[in-house]
C-alpha atoms as a PDB file:
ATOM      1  CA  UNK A   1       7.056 -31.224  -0.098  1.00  0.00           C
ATOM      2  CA  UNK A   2       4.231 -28.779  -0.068  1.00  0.00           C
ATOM      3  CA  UNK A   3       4.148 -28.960   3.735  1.00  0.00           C
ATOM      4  CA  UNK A   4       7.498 -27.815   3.942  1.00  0.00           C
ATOM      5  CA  UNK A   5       6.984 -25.271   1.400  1.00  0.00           C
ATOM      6  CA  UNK A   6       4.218 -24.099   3.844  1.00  0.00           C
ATOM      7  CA  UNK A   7       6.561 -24.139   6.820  1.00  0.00           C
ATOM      8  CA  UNK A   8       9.293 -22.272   6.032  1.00  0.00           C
ATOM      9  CA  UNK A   9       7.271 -19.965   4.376  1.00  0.00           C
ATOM     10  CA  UNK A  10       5.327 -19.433   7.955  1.00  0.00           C
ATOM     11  CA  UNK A  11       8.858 -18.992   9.318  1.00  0.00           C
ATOM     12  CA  UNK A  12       9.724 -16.428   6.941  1.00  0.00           C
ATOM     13  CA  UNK A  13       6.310 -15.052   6.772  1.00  0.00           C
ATOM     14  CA  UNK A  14       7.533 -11.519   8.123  1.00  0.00           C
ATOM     15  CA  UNK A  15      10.327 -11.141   5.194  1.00  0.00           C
ATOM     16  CA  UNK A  16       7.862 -11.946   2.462  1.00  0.00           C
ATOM     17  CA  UNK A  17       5.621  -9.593   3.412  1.00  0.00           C
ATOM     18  CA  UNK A  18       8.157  -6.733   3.649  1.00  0.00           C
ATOM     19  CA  UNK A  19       9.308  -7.763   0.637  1.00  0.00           C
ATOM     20  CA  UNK A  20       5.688  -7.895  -1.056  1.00  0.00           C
ATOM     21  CA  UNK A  21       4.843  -4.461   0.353  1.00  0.00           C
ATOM     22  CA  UNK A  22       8.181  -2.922  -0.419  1.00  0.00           C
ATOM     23  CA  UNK A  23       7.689  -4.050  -4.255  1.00  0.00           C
ATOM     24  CA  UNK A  24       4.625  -2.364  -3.693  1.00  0.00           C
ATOM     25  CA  UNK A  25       5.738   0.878  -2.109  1.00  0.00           C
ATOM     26  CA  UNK A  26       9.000   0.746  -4.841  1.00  0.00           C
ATOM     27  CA  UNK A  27       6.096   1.014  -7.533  1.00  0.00           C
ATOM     28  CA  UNK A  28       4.262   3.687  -5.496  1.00  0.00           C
ATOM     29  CA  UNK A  29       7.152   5.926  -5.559  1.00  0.00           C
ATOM     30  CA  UNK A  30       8.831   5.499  -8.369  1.00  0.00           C
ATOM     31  CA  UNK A  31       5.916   6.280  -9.963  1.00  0.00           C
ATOM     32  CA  UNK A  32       5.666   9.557  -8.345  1.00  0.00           C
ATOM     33  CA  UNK A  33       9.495  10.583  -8.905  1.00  0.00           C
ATOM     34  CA  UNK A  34       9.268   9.899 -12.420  1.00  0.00           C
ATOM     35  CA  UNK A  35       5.835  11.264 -12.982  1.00  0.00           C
ATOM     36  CA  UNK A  36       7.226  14.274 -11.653  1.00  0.00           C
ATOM     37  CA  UNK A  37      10.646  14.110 -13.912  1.00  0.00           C
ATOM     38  CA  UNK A  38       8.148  14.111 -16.179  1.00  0.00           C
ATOM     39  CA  UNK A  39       5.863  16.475 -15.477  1.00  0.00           C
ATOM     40  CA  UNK A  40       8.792  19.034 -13.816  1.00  0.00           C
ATOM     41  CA  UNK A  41      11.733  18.332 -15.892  1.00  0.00           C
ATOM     42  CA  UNK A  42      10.701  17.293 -19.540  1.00  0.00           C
ATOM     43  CA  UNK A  43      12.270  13.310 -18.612  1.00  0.00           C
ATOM     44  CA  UNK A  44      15.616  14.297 -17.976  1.00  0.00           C
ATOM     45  CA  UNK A  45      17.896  11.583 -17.197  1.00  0.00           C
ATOM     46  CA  UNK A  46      20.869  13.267 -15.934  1.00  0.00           C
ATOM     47  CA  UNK A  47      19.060  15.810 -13.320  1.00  0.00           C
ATOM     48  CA  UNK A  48      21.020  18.539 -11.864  1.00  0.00           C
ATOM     49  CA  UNK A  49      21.063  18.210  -7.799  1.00  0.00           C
ATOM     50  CA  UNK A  50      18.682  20.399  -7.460  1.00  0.00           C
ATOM     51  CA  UNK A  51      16.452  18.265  -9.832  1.00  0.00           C
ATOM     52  CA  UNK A  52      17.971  15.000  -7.857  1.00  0.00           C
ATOM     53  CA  UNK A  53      16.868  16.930  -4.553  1.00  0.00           C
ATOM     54  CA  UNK A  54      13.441  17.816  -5.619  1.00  0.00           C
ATOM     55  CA  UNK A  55      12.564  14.340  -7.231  1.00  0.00           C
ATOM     56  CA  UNK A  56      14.158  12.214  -4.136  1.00  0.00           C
ATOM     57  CA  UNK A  57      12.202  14.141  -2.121  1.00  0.00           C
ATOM     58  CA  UNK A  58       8.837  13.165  -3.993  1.00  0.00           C
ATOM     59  CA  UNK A  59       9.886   9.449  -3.930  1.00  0.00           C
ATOM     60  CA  UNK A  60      10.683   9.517  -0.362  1.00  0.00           C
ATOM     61  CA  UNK A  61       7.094  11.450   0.379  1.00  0.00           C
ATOM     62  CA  UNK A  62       5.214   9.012  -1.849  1.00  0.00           C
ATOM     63  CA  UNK A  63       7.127   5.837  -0.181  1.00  0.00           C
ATOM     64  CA  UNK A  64       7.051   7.055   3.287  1.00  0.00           C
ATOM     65  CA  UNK A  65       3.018   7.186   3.020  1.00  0.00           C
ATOM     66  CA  UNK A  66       2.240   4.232   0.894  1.00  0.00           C
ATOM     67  CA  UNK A  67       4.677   2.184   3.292  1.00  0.00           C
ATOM     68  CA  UNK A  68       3.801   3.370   6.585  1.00  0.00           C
ATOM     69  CA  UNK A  69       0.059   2.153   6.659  1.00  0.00           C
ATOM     70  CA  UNK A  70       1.326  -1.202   4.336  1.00  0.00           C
ATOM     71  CA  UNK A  71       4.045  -2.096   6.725  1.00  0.00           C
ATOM     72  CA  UNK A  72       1.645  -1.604   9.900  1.00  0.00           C
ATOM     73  CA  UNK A  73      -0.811  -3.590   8.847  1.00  0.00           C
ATOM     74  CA  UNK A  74       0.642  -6.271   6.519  1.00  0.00           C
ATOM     75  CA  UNK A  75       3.653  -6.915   7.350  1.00  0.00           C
ATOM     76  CA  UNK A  76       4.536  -6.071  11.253  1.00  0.00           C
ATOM     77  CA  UNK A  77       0.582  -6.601  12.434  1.00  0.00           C
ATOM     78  CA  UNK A  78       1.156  -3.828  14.997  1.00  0.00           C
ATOM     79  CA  UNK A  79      -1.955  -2.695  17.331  1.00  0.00           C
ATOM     80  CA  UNK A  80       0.119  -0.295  19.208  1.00  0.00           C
ATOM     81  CA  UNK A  81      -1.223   3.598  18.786  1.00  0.00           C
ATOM     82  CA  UNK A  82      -0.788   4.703  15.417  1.00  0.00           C
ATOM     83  CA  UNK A  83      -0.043   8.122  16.811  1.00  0.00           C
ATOM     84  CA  UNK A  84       3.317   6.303  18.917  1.00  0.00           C
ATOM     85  CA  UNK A  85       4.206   4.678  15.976  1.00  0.00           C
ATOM     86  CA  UNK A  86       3.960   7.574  13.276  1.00  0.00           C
ATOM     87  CA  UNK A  87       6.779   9.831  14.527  1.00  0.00           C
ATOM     88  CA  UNK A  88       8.800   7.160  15.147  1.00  0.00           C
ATOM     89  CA  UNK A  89       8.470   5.431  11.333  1.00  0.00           C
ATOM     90  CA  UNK A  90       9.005   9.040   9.770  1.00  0.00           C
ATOM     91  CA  UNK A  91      12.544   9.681  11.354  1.00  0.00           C
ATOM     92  CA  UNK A  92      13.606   6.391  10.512  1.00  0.00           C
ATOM     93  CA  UNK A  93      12.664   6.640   6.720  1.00  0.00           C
ATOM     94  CA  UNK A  94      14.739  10.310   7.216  1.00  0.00           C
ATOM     95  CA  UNK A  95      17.723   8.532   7.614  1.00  0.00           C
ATOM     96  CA  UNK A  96      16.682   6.780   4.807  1.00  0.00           C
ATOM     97  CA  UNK A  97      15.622   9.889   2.526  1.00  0.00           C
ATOM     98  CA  UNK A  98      18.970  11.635   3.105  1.00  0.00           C
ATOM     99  CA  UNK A  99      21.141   8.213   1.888  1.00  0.00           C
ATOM    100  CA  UNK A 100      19.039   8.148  -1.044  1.00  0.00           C
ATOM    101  CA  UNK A 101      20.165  11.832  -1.972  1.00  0.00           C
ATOM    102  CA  UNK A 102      23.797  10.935  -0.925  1.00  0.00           C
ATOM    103  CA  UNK A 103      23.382   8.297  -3.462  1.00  0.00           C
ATOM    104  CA  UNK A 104      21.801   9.779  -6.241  1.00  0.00           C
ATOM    105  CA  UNK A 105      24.266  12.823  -5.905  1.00  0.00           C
ATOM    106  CA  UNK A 106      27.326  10.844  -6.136  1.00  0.00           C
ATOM    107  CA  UNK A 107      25.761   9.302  -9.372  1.00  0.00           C
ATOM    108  CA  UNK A 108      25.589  11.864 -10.245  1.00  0.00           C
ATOM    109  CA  UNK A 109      28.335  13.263 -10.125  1.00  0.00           C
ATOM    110  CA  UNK A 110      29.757   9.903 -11.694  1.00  0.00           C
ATOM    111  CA  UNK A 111      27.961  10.703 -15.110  1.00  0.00           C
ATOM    112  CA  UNK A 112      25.728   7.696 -14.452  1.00  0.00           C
ATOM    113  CA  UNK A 113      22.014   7.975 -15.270  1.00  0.00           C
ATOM    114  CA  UNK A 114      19.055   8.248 -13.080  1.00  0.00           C
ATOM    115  CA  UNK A 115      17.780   4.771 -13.439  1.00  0.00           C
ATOM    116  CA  UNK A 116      20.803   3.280 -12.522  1.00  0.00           C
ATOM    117  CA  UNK A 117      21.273   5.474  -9.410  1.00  0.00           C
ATOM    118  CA  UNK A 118      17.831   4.810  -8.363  1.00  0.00           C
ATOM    119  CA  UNK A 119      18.081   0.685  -9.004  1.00  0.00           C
ATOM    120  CA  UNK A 120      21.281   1.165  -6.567  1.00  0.00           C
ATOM    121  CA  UNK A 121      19.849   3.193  -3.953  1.00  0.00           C
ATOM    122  CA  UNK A 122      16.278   1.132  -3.463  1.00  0.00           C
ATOM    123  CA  UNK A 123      18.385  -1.658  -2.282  1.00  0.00           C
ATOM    124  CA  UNK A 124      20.585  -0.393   0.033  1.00  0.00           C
ATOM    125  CA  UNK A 125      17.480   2.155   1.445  1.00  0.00           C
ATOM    126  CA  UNK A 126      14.985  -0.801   1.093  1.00  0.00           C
ATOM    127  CA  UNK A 127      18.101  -3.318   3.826  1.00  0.00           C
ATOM    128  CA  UNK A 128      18.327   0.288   6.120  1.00  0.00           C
ATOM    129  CA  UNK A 129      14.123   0.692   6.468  1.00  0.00           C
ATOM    130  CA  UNK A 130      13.209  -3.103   7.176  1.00  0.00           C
ATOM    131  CA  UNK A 131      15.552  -3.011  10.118  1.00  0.00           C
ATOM    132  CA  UNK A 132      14.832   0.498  11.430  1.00  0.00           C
ATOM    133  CA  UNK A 133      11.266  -0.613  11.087  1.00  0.00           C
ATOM    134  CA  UNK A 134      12.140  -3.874  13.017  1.00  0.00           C
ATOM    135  CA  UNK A 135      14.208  -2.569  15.633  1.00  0.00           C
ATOM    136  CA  UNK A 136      12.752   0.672  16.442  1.00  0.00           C
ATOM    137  CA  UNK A 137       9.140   1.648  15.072  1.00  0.00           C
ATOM    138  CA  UNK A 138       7.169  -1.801  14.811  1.00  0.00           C
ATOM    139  CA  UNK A 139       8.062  -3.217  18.315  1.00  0.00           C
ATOM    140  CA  UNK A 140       6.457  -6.019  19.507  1.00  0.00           C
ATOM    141  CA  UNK A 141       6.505  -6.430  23.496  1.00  0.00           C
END
């Protein structure tokens, strides 16, 4: 039992170490976007779009750091130049950044809080950077 516990997580090792590191980088920044509600807008919970703007944009900033160096290292294993690889992992998490806005502006606009925009838009952003990261930025030859 334990060996095939062993094996399929060696088959799936790639997965569970996105998903480690993206629990990780969720924590990272979250933490920063609501620090910054915090600090910014007194804890609001039903921010105005320029308040959605301006704290996406902190979370995305805080993620895209944290997750660049995690997901190079831990999770893809990549020795290609850092400098090649860079560019290419910040216009991917773009994409990403500006369907998280989408997102949190139609919640918006919905009435619905910020927690429950943001618990909605780290999954779909979290399915959208694991396979721009696999397809495009972490290569393997």
């Amino acid at each position: 039992m334990i060996a095939k516990i062993k094996a399929l997580c060696k088959k799936h090792e790639e997965i569970i170490a996105y998903l480690i590191v993206g629990v990780l980088t969720t924590i990272v920044s979250w933490a920063a976007k609501f620090l910054a509600n915090a600090l910014f807008f007194h804890n609001t919970m039903y921010p105005t779009p320029v308040q959605n703007f301006i704290l996406s944009t902190i979370n995305w900033t805080a993620g895209v750091i944290f997750a660049f160096f995690t997901n190079r290292k831990y999770v893809f294993k990549s020795q290609a130049p850092m400098l090649k690889e860079a560019p290419k992992f910040v216009l991917s998490r773009v994409s990403t950044w500006i369907l998280d806005i989408v997102v949190m502006q139609i919640f918006t606009a919905l009435g619905l809080n910020l927690v429950v925009g943001t618990l909605v838009s780290a999954v779909l952003v979290t399915v959208a950077n694991y396979v721009f990261s696999k397809l495009f930025v972490f290569q393997k030859k």
